[in-house]
N, C-alpha and C. Protein backbone atom coordinates (compact mmCIF):
# COMPACT_ATOMS: atom_id res chain seq x y z
N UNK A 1 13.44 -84.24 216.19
CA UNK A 1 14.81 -84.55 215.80
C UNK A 1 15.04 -84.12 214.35
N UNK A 2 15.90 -83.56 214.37
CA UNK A 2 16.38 -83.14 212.98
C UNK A 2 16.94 -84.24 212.05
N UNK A 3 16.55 -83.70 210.48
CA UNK A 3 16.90 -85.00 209.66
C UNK A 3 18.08 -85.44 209.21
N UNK A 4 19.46 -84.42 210.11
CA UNK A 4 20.81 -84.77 209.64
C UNK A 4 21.09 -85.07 210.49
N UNK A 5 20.55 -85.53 211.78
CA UNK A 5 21.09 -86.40 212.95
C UNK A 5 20.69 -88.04 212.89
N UNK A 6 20.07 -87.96 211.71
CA UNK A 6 19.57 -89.59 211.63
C UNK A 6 20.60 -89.93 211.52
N UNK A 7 21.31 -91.37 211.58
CA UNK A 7 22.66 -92.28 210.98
C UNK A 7 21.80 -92.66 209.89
N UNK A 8 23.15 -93.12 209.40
CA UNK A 8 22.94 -93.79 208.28
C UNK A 8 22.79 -95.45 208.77
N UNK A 9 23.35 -95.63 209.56
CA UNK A 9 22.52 -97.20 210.69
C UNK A 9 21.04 -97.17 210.50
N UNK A 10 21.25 -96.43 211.07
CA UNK A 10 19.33 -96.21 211.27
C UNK A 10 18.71 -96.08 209.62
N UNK A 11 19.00 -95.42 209.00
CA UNK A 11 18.20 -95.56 207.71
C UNK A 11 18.10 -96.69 207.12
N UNK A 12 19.43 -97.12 206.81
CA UNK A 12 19.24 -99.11 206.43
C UNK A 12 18.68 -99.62 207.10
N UNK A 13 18.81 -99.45 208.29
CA UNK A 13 18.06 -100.73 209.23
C UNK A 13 15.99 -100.72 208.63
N UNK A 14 16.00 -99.43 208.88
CA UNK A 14 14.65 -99.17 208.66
C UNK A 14 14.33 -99.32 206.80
N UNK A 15 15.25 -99.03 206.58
CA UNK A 15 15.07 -99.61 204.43
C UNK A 15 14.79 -101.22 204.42
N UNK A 16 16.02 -101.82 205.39
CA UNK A 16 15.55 -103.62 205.55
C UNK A 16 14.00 -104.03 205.91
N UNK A 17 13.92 -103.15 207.01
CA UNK A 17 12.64 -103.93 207.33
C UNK A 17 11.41 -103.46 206.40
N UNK A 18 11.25 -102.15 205.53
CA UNK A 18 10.09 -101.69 205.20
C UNK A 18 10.71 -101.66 203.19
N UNK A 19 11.96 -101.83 203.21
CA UNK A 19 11.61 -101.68 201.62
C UNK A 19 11.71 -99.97 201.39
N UNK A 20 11.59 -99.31 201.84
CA UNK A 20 11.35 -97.73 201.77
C UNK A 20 12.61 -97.13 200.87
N UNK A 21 12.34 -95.90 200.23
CA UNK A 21 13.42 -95.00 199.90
C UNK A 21 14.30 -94.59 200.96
N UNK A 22 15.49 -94.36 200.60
CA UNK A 22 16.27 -93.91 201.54
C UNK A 22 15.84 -92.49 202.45
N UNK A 23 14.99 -91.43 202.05
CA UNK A 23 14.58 -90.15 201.97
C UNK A 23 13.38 -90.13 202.96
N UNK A 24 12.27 -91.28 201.95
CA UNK A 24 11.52 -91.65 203.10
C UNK A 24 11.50 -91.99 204.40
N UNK A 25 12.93 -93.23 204.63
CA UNK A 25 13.25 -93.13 205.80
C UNK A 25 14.09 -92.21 206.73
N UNK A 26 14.41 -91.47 206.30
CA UNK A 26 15.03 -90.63 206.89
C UNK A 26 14.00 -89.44 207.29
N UNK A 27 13.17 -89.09 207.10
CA UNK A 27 11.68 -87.88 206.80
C UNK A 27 11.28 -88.89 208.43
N UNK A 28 10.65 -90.37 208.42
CA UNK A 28 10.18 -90.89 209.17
C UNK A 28 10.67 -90.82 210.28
N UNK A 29 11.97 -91.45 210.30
CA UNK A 29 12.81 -91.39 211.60
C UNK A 29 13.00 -89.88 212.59
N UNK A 30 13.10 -89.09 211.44
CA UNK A 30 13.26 -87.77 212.10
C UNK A 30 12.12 -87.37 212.76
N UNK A 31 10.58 -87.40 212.43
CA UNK A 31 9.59 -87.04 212.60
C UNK A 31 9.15 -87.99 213.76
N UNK A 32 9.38 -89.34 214.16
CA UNK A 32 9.25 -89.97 215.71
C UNK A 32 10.71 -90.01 216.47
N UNK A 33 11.11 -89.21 215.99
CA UNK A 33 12.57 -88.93 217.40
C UNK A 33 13.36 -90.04 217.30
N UNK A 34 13.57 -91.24 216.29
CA UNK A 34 14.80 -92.03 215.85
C UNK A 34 14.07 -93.50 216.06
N UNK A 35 12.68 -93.62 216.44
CA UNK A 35 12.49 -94.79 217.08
C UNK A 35 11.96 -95.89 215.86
N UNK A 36 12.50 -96.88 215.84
CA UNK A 36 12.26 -97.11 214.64
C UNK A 36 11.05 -97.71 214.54
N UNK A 37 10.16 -99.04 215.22
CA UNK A 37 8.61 -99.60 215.09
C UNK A 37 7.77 -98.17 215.00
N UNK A 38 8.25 -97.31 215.53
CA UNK A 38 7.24 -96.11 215.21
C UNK A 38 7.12 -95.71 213.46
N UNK A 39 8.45 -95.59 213.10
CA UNK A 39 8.87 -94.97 212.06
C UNK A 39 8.60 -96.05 211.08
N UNK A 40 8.12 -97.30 211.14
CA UNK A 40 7.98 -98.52 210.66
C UNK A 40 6.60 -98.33 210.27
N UNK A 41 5.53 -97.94 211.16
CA UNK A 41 4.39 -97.85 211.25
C UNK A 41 3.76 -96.74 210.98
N UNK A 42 4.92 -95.57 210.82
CA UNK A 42 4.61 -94.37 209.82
C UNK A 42 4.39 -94.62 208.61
N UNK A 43 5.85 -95.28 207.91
CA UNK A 43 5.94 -95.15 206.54
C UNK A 43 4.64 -96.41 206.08
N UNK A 44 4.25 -97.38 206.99
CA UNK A 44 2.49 -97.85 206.11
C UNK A 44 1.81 -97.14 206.28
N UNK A 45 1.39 -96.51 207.49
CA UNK A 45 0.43 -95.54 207.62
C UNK A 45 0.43 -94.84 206.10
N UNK A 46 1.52 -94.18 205.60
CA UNK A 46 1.11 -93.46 204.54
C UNK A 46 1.76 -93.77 203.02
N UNK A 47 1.69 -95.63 203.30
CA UNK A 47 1.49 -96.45 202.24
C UNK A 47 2.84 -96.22 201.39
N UNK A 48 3.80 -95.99 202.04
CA UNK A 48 5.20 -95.76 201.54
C UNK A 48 5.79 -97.25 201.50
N UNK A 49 5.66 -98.06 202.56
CA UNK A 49 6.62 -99.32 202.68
C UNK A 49 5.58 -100.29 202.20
N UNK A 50 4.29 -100.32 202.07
CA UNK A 50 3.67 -101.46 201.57
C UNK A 50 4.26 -101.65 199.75
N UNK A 51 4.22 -100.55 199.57
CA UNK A 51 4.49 -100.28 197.85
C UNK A 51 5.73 -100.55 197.83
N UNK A 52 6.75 -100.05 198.72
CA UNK A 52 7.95 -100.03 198.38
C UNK A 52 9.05 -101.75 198.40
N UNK A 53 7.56 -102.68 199.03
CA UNK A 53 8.22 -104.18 199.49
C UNK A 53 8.37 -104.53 198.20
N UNK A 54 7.88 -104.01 197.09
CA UNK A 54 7.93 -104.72 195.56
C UNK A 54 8.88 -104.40 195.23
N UNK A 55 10.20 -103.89 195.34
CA UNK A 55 11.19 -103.59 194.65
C UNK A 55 11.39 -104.89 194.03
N UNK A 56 11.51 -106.39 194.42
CA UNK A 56 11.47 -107.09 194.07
C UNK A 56 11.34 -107.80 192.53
N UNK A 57 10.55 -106.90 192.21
CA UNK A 57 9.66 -107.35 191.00
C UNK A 57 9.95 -106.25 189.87
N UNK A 58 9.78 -106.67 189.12
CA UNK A 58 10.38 -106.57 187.50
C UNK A 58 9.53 -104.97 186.99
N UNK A 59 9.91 -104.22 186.84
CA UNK A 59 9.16 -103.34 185.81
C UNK A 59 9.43 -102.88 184.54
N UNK A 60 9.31 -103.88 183.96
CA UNK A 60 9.57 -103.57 182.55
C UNK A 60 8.45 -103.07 181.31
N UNK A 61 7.12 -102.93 182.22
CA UNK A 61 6.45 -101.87 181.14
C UNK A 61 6.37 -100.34 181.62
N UNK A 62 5.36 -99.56 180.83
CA UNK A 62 5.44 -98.26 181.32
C UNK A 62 5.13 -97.28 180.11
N UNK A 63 5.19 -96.44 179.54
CA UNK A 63 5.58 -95.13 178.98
C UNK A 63 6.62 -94.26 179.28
N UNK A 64 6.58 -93.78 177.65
CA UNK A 64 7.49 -92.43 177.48
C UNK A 64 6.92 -91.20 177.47
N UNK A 65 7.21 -90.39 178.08
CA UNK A 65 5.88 -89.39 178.20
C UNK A 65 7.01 -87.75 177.86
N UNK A 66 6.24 -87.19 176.84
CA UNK A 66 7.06 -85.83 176.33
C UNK A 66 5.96 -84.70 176.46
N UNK A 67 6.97 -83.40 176.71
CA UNK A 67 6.60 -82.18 176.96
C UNK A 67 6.71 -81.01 176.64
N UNK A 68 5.72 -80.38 175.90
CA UNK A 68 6.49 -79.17 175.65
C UNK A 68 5.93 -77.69 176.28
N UNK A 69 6.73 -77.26 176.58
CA UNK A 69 6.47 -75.88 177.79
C UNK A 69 5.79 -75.01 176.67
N UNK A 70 4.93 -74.26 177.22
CA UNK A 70 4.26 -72.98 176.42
C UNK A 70 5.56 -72.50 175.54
N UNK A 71 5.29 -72.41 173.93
CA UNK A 71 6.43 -71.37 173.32
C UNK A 71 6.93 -72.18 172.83
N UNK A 72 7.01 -73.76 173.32
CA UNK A 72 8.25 -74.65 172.75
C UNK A 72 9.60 -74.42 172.76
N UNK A 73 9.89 -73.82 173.57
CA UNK A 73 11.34 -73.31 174.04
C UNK A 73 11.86 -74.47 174.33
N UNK A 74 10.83 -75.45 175.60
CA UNK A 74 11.48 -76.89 176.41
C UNK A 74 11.13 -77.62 175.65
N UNK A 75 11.59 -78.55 176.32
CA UNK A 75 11.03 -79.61 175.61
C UNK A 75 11.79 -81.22 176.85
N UNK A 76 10.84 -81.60 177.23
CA UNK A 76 11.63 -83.42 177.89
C UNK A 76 10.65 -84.37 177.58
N UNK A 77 11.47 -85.40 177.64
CA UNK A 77 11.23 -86.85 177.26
C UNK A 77 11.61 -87.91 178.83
N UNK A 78 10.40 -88.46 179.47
CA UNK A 78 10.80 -89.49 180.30
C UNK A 78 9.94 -90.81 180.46
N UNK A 79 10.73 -91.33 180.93
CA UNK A 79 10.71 -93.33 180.60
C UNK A 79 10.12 -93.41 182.23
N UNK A 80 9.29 -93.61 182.48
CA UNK A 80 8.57 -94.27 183.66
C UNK A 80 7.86 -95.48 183.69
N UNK A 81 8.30 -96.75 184.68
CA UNK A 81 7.92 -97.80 183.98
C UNK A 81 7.17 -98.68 185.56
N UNK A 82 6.52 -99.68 185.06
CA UNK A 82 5.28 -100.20 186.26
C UNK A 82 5.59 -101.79 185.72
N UNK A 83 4.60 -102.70 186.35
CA UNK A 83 5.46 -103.76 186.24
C UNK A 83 4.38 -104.64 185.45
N UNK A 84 3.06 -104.23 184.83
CA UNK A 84 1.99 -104.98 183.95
C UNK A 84 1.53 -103.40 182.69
N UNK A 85 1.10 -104.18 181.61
CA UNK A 85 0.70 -103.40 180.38
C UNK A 85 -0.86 -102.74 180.87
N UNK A 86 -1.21 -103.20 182.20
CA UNK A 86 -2.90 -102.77 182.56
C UNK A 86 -2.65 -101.41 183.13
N UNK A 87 -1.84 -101.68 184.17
CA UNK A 87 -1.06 -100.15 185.11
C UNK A 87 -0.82 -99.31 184.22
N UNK A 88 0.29 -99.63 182.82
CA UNK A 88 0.77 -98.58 182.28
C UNK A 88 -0.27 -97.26 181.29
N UNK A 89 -1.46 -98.28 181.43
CA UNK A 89 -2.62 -97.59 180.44
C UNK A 89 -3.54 -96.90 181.50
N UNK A 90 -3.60 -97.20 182.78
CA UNK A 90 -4.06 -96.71 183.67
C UNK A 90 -3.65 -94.93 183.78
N UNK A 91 -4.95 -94.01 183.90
CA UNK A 91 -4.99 -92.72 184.15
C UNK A 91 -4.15 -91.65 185.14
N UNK A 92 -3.95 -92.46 186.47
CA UNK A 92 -3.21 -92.21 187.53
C UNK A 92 -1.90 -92.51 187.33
N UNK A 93 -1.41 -93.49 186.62
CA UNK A 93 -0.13 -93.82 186.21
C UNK A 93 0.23 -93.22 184.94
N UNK A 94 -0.72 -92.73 183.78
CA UNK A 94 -0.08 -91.58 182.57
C UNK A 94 0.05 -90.29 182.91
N UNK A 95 -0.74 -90.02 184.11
CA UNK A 95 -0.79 -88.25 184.87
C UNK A 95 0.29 -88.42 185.23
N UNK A 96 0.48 -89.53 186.28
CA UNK A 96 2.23 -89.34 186.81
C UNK A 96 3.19 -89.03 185.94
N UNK A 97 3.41 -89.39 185.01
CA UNK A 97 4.17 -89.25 183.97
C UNK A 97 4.39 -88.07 183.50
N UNK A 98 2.98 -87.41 183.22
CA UNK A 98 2.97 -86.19 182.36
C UNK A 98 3.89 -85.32 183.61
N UNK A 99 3.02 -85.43 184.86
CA UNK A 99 3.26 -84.27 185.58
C UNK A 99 4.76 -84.36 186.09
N UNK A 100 5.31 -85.70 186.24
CA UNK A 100 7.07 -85.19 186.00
C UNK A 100 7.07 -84.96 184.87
N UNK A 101 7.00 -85.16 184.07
CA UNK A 101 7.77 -84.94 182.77
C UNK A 101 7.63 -83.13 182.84
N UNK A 102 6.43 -82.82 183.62
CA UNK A 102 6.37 -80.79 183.70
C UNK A 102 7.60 -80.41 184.60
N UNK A 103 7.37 -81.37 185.78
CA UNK A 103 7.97 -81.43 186.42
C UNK A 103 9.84 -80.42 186.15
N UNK A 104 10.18 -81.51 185.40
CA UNK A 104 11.69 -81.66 184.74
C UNK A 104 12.01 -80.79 184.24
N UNK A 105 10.53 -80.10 183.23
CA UNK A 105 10.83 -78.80 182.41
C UNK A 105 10.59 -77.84 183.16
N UNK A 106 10.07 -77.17 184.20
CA UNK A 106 9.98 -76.27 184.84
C UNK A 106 11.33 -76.11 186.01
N UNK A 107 12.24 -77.27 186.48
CA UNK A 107 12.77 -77.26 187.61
C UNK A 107 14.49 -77.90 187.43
N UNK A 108 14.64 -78.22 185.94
CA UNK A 108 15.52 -78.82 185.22
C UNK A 108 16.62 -79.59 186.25
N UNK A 109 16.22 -80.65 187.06
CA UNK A 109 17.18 -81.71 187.69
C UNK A 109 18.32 -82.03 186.73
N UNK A 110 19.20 -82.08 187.37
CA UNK A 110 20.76 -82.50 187.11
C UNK A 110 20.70 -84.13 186.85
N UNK A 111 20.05 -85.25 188.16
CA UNK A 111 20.24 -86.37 188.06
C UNK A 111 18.68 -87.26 188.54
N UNK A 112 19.16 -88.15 188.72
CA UNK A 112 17.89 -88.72 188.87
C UNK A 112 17.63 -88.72 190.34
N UNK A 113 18.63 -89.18 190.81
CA UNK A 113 18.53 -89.40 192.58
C UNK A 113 19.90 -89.45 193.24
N UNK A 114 20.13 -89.45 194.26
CA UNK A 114 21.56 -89.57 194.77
C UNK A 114 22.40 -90.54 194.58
N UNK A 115 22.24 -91.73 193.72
CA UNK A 115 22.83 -92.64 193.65
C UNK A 115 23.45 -92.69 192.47
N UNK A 116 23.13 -91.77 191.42
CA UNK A 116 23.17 -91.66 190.31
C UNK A 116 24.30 -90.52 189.99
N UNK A 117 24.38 -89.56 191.37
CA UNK A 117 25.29 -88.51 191.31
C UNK A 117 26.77 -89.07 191.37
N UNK A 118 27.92 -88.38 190.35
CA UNK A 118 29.02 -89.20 190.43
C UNK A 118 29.73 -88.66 191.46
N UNK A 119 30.75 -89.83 192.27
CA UNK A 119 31.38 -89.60 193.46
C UNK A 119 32.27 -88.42 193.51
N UNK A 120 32.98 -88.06 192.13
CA UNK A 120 33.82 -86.90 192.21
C UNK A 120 33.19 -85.73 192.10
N UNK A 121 31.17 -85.68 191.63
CA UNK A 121 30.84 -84.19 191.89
C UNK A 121 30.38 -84.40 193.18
N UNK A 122 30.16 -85.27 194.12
CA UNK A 122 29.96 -85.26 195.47
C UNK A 122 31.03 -85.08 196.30
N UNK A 123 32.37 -85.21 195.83
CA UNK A 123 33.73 -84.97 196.48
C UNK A 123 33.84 -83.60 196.02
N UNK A 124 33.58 -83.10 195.60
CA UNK A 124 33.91 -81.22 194.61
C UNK A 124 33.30 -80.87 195.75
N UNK A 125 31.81 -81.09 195.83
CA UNK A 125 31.03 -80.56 196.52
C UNK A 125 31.32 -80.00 198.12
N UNK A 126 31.62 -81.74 198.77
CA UNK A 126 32.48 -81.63 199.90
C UNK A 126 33.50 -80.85 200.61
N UNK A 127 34.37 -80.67 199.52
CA UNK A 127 35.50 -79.67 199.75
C UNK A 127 35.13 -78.62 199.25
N UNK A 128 34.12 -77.81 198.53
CA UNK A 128 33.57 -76.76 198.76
C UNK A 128 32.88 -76.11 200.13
N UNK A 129 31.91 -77.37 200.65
CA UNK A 129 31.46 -77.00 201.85
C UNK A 129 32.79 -77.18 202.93
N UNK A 130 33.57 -77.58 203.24
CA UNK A 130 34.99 -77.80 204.04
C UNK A 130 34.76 -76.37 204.20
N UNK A 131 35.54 -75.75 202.99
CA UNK A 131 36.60 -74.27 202.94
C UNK A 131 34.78 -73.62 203.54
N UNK A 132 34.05 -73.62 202.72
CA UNK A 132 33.04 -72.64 203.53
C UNK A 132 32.88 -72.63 205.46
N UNK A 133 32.76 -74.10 205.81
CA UNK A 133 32.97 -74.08 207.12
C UNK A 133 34.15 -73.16 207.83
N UNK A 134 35.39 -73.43 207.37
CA UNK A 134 36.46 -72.81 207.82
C UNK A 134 36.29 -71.71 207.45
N UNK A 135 36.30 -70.96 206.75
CA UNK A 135 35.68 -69.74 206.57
C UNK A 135 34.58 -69.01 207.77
N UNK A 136 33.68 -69.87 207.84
CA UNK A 136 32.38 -68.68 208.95
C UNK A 136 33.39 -69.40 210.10
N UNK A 137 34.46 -69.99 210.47
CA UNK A 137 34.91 -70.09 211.64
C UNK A 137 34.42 -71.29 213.02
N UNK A 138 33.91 -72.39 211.87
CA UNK A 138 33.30 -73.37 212.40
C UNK A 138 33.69 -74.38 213.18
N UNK A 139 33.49 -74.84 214.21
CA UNK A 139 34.45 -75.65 215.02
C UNK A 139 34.57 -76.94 213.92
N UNK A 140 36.06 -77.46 213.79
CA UNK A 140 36.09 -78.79 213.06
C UNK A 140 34.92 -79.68 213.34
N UNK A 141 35.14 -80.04 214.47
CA UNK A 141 34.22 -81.36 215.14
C UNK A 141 33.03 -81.34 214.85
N UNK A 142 32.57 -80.18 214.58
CA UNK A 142 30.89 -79.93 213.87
C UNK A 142 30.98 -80.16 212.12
N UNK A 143 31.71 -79.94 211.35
CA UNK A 143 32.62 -80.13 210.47
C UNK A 143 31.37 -81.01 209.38
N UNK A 144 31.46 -82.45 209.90
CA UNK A 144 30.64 -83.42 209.13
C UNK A 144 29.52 -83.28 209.19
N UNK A 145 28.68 -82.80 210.34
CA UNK A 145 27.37 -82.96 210.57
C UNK A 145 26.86 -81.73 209.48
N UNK A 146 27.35 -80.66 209.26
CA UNK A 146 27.48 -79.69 208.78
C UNK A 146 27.29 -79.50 207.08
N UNK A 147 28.41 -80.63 206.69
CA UNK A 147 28.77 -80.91 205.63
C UNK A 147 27.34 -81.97 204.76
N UNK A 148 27.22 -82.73 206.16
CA UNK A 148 26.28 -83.76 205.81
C UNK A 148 24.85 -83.10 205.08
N UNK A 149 24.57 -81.84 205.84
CA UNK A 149 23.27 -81.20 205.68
C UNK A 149 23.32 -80.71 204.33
N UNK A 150 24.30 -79.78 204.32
CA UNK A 150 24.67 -79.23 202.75
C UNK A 150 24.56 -80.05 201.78
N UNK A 151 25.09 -81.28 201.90
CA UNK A 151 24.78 -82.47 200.84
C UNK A 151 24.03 -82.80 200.84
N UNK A 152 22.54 -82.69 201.88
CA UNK A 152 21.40 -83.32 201.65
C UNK A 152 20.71 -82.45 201.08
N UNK A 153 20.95 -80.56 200.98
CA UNK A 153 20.22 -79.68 200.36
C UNK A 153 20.71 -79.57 198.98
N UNK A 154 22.08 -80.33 198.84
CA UNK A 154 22.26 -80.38 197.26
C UNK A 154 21.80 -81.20 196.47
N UNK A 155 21.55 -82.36 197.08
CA UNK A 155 20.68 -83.69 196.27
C UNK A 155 19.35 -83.20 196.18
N UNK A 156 18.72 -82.24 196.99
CA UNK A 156 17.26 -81.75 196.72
C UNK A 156 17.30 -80.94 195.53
N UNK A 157 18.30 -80.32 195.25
CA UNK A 157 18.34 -79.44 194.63
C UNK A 157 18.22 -79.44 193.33
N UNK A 158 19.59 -81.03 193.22
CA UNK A 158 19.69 -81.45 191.97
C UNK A 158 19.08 -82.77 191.53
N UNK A 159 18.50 -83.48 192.23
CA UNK A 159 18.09 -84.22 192.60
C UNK A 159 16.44 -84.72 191.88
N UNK A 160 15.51 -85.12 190.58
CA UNK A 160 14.96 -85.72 190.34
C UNK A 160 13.62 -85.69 192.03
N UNK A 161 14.25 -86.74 191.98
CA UNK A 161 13.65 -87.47 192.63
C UNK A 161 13.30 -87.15 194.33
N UNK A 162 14.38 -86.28 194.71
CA UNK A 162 14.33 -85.47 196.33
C UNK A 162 13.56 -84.03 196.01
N UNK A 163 13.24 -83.83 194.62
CA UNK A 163 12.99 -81.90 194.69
C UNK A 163 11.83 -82.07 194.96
N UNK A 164 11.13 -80.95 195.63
CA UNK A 164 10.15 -80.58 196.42
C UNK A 164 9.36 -80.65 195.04
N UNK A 165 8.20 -81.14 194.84
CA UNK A 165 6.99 -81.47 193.43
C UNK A 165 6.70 -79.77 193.07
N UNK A 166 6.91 -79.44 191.92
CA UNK A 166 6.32 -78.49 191.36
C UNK A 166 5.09 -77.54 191.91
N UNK A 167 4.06 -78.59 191.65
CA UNK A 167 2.71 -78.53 192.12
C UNK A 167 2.57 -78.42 193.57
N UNK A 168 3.52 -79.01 194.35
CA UNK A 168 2.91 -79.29 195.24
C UNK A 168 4.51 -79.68 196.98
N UNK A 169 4.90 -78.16 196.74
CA UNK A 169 6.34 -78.63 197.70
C UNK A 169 6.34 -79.03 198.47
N UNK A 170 4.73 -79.54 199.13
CA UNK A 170 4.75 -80.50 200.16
C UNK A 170 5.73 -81.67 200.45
N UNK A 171 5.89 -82.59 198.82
CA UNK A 171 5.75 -83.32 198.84
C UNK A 171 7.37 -83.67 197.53
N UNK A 172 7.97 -84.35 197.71
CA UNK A 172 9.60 -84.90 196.76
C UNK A 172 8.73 -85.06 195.30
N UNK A 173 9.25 -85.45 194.60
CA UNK A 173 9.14 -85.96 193.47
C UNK A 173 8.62 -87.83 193.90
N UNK A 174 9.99 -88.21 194.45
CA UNK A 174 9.98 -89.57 194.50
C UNK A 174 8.67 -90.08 195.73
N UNK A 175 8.19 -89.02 196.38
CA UNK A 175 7.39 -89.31 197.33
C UNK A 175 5.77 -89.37 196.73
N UNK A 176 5.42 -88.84 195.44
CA UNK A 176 4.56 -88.08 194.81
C UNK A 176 4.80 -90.08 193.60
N UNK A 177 6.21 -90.23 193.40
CA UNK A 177 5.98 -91.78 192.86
C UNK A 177 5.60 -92.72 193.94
N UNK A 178 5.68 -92.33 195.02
CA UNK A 178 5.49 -93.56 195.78
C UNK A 178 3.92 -93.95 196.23
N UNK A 179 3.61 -92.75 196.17
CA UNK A 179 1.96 -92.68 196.60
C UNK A 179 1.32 -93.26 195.13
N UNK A 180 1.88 -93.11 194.07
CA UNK A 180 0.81 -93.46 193.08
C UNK A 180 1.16 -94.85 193.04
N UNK A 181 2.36 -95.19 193.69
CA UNK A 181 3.06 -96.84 193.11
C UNK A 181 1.66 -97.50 193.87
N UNK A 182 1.72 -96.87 195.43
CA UNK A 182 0.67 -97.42 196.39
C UNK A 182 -0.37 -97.33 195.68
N UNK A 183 -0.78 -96.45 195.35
CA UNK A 183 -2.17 -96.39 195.12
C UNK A 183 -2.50 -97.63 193.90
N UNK A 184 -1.50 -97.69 193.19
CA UNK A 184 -1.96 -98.65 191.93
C UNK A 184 -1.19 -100.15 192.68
N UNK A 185 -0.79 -100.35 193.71
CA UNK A 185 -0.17 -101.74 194.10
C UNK A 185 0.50 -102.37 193.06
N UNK A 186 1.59 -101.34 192.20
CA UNK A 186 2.42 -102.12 192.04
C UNK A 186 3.67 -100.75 191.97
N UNK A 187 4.76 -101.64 191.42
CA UNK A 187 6.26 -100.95 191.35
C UNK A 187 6.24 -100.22 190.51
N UNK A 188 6.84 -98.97 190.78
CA UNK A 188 6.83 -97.79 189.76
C UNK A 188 7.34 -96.87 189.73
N UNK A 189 8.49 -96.66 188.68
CA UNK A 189 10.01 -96.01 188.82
C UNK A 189 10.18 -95.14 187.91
N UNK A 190 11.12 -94.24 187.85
CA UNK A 190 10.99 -93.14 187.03
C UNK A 190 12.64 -93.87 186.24
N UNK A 191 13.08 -93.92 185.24
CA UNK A 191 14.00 -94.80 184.46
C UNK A 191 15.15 -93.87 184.50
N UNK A 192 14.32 -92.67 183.62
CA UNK A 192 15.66 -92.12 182.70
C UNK A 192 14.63 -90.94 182.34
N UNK A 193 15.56 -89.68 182.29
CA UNK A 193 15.12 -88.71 181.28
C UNK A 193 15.64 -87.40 181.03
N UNK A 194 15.16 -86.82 180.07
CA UNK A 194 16.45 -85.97 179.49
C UNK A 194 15.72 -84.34 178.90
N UNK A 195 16.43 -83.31 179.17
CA UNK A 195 15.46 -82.03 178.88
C UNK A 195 16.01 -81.03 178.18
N UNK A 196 15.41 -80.64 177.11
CA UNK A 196 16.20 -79.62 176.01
C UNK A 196 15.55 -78.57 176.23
N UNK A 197 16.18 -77.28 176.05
CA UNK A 197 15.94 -76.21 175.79
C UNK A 197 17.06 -75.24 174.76
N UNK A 198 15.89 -74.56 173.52
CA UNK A 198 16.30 -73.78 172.73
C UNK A 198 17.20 -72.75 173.67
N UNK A 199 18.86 -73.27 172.58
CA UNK A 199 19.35 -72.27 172.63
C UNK A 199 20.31 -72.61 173.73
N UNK A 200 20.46 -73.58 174.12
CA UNK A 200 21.64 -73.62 175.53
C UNK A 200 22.80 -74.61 174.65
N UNK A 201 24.07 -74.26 175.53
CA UNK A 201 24.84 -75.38 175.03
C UNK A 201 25.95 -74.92 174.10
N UNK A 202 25.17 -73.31 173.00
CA UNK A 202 25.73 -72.83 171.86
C UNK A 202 27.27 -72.13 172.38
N UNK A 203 28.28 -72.31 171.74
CA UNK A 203 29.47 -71.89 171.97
C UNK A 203 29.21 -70.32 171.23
């Protein structure tokens, strides 16, 4: 099953019971054909929803972790934070850091995640993909499903947290946080962050 036929029913339902990213569940559902105890028993299998039940809980420590690209041309700064001062000194949790923070400078995300994108560049967007539909001559009624996909390849695109890992396009950004959240058993979020490069911007 393809991943723009999931509902959005189905993704909450499966976010309630497991805690999961929205992305995650949607990857799951698609990959056992919509069923959800399957797709339940995916995302522990690969330690996505055990980690993700902590949203709960506070993360207010962490690091700031900065970068600078060969040449010093780039340069980013990001706030990734865990929820004890032991985690944040931990090796697996300062790599994470570094390697978004390469991340950011090699692939320069727009936002952090889809929630973060504002409604009127997701409405621009929309009615861009519209006129393109009508254009290749697309039946209306296919219209949304259509539209839906395009918006899910634009949040990858611009998207933090949905882009395929640098290192490793197996795998999202946010999916690459979720495995280390697991691996260290606790909560662990990427905050905020911001990326310069010499020379842009100049009128």
């Amino acid at each position: 099953m393809a991943a723009n036929e999931i509902s959005a029913q189905q993704v909450k339902e499966l976010r309630t019971k497991t805690g999961a990213g929205m992305m995650d569940c949607k990857r799951a559902l698609a990959e056992v054909e919509g069923d959800l105890d399957k797709a339940i028993r995916l995302l522990r299998e690969k330690g996505l929803a055990s980690a993700k039940k902590r949203q709960e809980k506070v993360a207010d420590q962490g690091v700031i972790d900065a970068y600078l690209h060969i040449g010093q041309q780039i340069g980013t700064l990001i706030e990734i934070n865990c929820e004890t001062d032991f985690v944040a000194r931990n090796k697996d949790f300062l790599e994470l850091a570094h390697q978004v923070s390469l991340h950011i400078a090699a692939l320069n995300p727009t936002f952090l995640d889809r929630e973060s994108v504002p409604e009127e560049v997701i409405a621009a967007e929309k009615a861009i993909y519209q006129v393109r539909c009508e254009a290749d001559g697309k039946p209306e009624k296919i219209w949304d499903r259509i539209i839906t996909g395009m918006l899910d390849k634009y949040f990858q695109d611009v998207c933090l947290l949905e882009q395929p890992f640098v290192k490793d396009p197996s795998m999202s950004v946010g999916e690459l946080v979720s495995q280390v959240s697991a691996k260290l058993g606790e909560k662990v979020v990427v905050r905020r962050f911001t990326r310069w490069q010499v020379g842009e911007n100049l009128e």
